[in-house]
Protein backbone atom coordinates (compact mmCIF):
# COMPACT_ATOMS: atom_id res chain seq x y z
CA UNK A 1 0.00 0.00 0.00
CA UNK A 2 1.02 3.13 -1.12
CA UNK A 3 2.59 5.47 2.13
CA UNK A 4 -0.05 7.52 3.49
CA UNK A 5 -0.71 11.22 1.30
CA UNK A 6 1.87 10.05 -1.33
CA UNK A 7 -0.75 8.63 -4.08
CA UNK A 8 -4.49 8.38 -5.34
CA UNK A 9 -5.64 11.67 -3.50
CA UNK A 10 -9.23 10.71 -4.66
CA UNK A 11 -9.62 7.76 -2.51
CA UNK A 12 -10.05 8.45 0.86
CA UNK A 13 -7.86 7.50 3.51
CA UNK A 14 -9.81 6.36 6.82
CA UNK A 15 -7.41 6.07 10.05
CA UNK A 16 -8.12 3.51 12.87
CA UNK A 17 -6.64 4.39 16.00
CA UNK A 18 -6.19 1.62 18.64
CA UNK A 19 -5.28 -1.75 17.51
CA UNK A 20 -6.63 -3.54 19.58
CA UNK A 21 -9.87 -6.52 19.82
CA UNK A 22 -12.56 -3.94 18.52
CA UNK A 23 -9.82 -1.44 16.51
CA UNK A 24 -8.53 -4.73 14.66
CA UNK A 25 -12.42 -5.68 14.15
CA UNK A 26 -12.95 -2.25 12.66
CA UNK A 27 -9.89 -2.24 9.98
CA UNK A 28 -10.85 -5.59 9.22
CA UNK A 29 -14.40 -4.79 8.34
CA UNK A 30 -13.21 -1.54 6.57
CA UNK A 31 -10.50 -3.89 4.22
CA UNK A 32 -12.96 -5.58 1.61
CA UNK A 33 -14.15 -1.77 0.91
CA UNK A 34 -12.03 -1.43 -2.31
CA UNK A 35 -12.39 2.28 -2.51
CA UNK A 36 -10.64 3.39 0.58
CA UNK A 37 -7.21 2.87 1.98
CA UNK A 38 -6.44 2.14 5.34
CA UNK A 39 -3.83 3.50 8.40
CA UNK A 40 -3.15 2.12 11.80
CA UNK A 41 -2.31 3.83 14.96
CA UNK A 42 -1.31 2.49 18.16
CA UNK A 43 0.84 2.79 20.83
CA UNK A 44 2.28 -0.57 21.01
CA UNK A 45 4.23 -0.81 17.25
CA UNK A 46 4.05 -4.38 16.79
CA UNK A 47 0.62 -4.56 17.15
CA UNK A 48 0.06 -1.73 14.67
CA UNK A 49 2.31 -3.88 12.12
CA UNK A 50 0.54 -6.79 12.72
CA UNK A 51 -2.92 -5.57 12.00
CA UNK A 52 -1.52 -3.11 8.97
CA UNK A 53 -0.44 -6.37 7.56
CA UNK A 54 -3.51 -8.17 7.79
CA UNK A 55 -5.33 -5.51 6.34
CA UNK A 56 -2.79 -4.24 3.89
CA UNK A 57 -3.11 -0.59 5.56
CA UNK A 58 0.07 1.46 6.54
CA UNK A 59 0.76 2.11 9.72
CA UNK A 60 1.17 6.16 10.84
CA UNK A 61 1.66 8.31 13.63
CA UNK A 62 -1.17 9.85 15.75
CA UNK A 63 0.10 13.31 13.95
CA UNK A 64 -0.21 12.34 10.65
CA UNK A 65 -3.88 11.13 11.07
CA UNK A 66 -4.88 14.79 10.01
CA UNK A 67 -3.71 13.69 6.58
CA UNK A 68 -6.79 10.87 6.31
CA UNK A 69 -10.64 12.02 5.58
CA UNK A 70 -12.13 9.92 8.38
CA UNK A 71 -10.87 8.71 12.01
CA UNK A 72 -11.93 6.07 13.90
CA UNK A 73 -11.31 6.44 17.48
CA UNK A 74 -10.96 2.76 19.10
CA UNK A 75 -8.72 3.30 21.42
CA UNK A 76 -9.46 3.80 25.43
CA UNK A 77 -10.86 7.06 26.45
CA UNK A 78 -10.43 10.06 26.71
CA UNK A 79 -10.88 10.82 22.58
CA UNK A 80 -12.53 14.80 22.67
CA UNK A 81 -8.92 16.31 23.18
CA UNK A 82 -7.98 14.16 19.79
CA UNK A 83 -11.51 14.95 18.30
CA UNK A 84 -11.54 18.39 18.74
CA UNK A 85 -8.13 18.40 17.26
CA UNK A 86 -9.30 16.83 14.25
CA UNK A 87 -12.35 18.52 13.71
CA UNK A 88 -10.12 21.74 13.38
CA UNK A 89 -8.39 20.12 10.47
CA UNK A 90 -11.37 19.10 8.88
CA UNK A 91 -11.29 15.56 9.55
CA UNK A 92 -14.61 13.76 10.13
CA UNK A 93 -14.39 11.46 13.56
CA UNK A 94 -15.83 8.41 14.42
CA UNK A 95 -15.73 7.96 18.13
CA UNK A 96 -16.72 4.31 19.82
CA UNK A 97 -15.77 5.62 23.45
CA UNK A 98 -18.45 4.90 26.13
CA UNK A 99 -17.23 6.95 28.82
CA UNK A 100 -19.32 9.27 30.51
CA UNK A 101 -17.29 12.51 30.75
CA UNK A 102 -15.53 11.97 27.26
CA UNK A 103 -19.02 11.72 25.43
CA UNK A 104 -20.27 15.24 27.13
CA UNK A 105 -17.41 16.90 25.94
CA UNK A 106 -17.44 15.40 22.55
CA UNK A 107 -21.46 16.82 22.56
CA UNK A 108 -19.99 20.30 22.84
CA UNK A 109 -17.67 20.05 19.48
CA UNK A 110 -20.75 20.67 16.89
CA UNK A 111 -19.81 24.24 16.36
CA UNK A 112 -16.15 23.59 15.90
CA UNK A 113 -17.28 19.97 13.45
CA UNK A 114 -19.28 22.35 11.03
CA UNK A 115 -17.01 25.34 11.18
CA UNK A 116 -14.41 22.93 9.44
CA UNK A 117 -16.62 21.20 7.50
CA UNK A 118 -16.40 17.70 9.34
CA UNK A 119 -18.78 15.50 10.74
CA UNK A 120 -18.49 13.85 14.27
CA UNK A 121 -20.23 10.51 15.31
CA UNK A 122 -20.42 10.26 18.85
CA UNK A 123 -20.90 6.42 20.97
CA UNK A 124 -20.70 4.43 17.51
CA UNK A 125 -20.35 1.11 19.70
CA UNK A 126 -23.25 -1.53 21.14
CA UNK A 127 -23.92 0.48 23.88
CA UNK A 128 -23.84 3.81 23.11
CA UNK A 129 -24.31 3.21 19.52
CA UNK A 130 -26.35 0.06 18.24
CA UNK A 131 -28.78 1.02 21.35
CA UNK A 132 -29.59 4.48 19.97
CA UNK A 133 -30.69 2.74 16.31
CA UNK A 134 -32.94 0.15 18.00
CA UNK A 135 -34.60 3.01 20.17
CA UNK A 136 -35.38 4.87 16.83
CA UNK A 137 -36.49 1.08 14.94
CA UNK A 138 -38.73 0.67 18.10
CA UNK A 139 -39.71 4.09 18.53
CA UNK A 140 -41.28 4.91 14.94
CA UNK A 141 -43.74 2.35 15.36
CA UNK A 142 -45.29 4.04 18.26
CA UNK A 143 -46.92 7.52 18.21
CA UNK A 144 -45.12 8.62 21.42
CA UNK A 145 -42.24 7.28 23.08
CA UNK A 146 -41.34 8.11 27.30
CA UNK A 147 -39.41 6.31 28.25
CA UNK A 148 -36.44 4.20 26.95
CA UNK A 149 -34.28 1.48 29.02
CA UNK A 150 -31.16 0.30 27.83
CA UNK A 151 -29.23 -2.78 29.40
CA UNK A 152 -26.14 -4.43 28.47
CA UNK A 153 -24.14 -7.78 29.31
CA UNK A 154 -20.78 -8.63 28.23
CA UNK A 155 -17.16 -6.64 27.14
CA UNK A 156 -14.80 -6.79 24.59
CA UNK A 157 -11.26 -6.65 24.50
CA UNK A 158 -9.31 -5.40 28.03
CA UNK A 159 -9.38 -2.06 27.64
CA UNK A 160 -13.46 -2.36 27.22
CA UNK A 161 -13.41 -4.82 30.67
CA UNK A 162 -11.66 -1.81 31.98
CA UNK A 163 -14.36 0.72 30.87
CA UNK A 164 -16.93 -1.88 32.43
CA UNK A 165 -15.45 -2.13 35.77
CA UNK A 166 -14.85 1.71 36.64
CA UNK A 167 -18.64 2.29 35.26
CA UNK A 168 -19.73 0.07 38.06
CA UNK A 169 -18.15 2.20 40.37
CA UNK A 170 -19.18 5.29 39.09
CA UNK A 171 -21.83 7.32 39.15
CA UNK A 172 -24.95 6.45 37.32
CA UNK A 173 -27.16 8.80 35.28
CA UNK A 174 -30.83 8.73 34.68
CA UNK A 175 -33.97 10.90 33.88
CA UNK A 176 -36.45 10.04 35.89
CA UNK A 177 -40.44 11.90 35.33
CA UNK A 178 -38.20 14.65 33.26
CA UNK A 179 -35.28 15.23 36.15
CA UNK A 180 -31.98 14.40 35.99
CA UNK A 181 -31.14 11.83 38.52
CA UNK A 182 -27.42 10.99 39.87
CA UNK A 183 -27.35 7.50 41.70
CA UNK A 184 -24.79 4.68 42.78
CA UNK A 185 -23.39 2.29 40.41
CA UNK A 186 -23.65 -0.97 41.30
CA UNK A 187 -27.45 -0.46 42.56
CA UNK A 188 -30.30 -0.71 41.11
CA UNK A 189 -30.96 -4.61 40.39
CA UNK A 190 -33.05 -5.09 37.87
CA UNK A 191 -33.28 -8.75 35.89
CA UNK A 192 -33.25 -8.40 32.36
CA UNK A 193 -33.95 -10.83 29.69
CA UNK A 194 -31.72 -11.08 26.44
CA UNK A 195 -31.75 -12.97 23.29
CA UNK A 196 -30.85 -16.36 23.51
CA UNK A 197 -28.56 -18.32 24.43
CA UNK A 198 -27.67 -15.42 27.21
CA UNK A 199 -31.76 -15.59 28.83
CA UNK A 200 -31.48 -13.49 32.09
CA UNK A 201 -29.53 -11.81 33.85
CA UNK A 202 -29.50 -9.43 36.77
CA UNK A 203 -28.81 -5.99 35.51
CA UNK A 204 -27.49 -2.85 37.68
CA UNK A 205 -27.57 1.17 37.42
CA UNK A 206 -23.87 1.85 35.26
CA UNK A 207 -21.79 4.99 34.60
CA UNK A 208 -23.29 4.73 31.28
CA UNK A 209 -23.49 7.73 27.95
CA UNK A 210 -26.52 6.00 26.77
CA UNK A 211 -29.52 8.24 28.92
CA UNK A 212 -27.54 11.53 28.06
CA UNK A 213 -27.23 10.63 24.09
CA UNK A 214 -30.56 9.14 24.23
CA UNK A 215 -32.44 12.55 25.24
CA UNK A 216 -30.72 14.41 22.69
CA UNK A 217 -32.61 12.50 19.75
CA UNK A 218 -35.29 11.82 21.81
CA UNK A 219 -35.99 14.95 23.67
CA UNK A 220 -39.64 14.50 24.87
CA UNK A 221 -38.65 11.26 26.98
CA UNK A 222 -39.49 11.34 30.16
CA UNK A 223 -37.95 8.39 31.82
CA UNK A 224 -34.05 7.09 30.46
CA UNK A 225 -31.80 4.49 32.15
CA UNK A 226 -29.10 2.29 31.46
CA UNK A 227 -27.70 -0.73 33.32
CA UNK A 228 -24.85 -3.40 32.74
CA UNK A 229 -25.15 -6.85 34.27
CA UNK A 230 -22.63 -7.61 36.94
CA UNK A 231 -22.11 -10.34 39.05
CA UNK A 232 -21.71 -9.57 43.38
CA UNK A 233 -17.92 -9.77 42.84
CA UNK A 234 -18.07 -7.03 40.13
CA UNK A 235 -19.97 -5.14 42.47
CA UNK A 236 -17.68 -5.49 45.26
CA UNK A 237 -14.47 -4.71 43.73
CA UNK A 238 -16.17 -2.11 41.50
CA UNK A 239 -14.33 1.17 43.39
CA UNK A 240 -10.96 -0.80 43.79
CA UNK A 241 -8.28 -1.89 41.18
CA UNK A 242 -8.95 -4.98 39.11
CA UNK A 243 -8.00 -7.97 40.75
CA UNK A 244 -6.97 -9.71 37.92
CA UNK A 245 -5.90 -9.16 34.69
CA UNK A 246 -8.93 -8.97 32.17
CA UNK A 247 -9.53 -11.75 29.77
CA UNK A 248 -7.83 -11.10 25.86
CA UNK A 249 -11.32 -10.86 24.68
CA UNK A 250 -15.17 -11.13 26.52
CA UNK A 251 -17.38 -14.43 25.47
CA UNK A 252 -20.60 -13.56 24.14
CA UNK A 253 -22.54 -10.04 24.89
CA UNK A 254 -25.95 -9.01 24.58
CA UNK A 255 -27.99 -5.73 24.12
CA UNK A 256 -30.97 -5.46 24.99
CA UNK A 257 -33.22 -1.60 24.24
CA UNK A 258 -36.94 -1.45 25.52
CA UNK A 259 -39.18 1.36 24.73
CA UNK A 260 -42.48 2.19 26.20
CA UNK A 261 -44.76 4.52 24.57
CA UNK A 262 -48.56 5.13 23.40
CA UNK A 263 -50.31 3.88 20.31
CA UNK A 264 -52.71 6.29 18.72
CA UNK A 265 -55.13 4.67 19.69
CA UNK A 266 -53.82 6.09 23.45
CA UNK A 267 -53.23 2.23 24.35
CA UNK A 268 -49.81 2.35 26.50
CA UNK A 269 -47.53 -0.40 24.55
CA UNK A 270 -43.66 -1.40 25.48
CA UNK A 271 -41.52 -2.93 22.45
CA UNK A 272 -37.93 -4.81 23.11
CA UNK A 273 -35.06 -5.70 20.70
CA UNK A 274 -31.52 -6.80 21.39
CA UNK A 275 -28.68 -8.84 20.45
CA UNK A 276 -27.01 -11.32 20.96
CA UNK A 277 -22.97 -11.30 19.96
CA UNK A 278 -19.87 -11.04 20.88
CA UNK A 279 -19.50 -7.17 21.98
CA UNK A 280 -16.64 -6.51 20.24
CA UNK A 281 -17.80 -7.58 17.08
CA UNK A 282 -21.25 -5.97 17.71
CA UNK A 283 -18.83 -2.55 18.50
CA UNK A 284 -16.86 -2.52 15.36
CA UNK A 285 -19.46 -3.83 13.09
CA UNK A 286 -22.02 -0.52 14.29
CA UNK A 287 -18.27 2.10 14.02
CA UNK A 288 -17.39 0.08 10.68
CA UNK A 289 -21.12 1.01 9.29
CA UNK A 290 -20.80 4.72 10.69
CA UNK A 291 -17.45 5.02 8.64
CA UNK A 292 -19.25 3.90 5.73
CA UNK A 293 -22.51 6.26 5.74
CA UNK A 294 -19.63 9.28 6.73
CA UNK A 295 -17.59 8.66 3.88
CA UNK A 296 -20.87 8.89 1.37
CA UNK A 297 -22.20 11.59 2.64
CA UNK A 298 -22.81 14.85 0.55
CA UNK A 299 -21.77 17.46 2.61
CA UNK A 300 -20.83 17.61 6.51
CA UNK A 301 -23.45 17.02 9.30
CA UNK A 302 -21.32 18.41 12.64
CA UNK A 303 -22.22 16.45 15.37
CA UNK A 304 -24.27 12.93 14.87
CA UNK A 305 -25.60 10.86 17.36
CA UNK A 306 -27.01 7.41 16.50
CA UNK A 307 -30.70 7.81 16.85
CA UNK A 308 -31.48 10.62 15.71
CA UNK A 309 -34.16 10.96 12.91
CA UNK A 310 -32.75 12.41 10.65
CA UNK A 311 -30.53 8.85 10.57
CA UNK A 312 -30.94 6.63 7.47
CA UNK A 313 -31.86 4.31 10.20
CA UNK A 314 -33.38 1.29 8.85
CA UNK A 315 -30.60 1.09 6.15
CA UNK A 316 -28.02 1.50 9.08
CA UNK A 317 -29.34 -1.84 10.70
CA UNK A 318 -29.78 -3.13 6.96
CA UNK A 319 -25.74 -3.30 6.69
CA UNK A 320 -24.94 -4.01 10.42
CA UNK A 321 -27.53 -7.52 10.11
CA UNK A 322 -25.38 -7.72 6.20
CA UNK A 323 -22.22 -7.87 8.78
CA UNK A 324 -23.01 -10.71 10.95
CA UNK A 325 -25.11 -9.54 14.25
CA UNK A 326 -28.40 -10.53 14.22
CA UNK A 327 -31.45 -8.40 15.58
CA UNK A 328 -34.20 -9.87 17.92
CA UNK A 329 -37.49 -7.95 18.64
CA UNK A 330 -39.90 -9.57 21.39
CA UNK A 331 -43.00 -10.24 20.25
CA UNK A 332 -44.01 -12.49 23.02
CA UNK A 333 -42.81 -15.10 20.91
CA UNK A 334 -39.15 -14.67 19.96
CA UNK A 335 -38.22 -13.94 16.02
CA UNK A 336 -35.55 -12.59 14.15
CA UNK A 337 -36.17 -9.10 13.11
CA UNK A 338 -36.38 -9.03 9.51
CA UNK A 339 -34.19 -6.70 6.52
């Protein structure tokens, strides 16, 4: 592959940075486009060799990313210091960061995405992410939506186990009747049902994006929560360092959205969906799809948050069921969702 800026200035030049279980998903699902070329960033070299190689991309510096047209963020938060720095130079981010604090400062780089003519996907994971396009599948078949619960199981590679274990000793965020609600992590129980072969499993208030990206597309929702399951030992060691190291990659993860609303008729009705995949795979496969529908696009859209309306959003979950995770929607009898 041709060095980075050097050749073919009409294809455009997409940057991964972090290298990692999800990063490595994301270049790999990004390869078999043949009008793009691909760069790797990350901080351990022979890892970014090792996935350049398998996906015939070159491997750059985290200054030289400025030279690509779109940037995937993979790597472990914080990304809005590297986004905003980005944006300036008029390169369109995709972020898949989860944290709490890095997606609210990420929300506040609209102005500076459309002043440069960029466009900035924020939480383009499972959860943010794949969540906020199954609230808008399950919300436009309702006349009103209120309330929207999101609950997750599972991580991906360590640095996503990480993420998982400090949110359960956060601080959890909620709207609760239309007021902002700060509560424990860790508390909260609540037993949630996934797709199978994951069934149940209890499910507990997380230091989660999803209610605070969630009311910005849905605005007139009154109730918003997010939980992550957790077993007591999670819960216990939440607030201290990991015991032990975390696992290479997570086994299989689940998603699970429910939305409760009125018909027009006024009848009060509550719709589910999930998944059930590996998380990492559900991650990249949702940020691969993002880097897709950015690199078509027309003209610039600032700051984008999966959900919103304005979304393409049934031909979003189109490609991401084309890429290997399947959708379930509860109907009282389970059934794959169909294309």
């Amino acid at each position: 592959m041709p060095a980075i800026g050097t050749s073919a200035t009409d294809t455009p030049i997409v940057a991964v940075v972090g290298a990692g279980v999800t990063g490595a998903r994301v270049a790999d699902l990004l390869r078999h486009a043949p009008t793009l070329r691909l760069a790797i960033v990350d901080t351990t070299a022979t890892v970014a060799n090792r996935v350049a190689r398998i996906v015939s991309g070159a491997v750059i510096d985290i200054d030289e990313t400025v030279a690509a047209d779109v940037v995937v963020l993979a790597h472990p938060a914080p990304h809005a210091d590297l986004a905003a720095r980005l944006l300036s130079s008029g390169v369109s981010v995709v972020s898949m960061s989860d944290d709490l604090d890095d997606v609210r400062a990420m929300l506040q780089l609209d102005h500076r995405a459309r002043t440069h003519d960029a466009t900035l996907v924020v939480g383009a994971a499972m959860a943010p992410g794949l969540s906020g396009l199954l609230a808008r599948y399950l919300a436009e078949q309702l006349y009103e939506v209120d309330e929207i619960h999101v609950a997750m199981h599972g991580t991906g590679g360590p640095a996503c186990a990480r993420q998982h274990h400090s949110a359960l000793g956060g601080t959890s965020v909620g709207l609760h009747d239309g007021e902002w609600i700060e509560r424990p992590a860790g508390a909260g129980r609540e037993l949630c049902w996934f797709p199978e072969p994951i069934n149940s499993y209890d499910c507990y208030r997380a230091e989660m994006p999803d209610p605070v990206l969630l009311h910005r597309v849905f605005p007139a929702s009154t109730r918003l929560s997010a939980r992550m399951s957790a077993t007591r030992r999670d819960r216990l060691t939440a607030r201290l360092p990991m015991l032990r190291p975390p696992h290479s990659e997570g086994g299989l993860g689940g998603l699970r959205v429910e939305v409760r609303g009125c018909l027009p008729s006024g009848a009060r009705e509550t719709l589910i969906a999930g998944i059930a995949v590996r998380s990492g795979v559900a991650a990249a496969v949702v940020a691969a799809t993002m880097t897709r529908w950015v690199l078509q696009l027309a003209s610039s859209r600032g700051l984008v948050v999966l959900g919103d309306a304005s979304l393409p959003t049934a031909d979003l979950l189109v490609a991401v069921q084309a890429a290997g995770v399947r959708l379930f929607e509860f109907t009282g009898v389970a059934r794959a969702m169909q294309d």
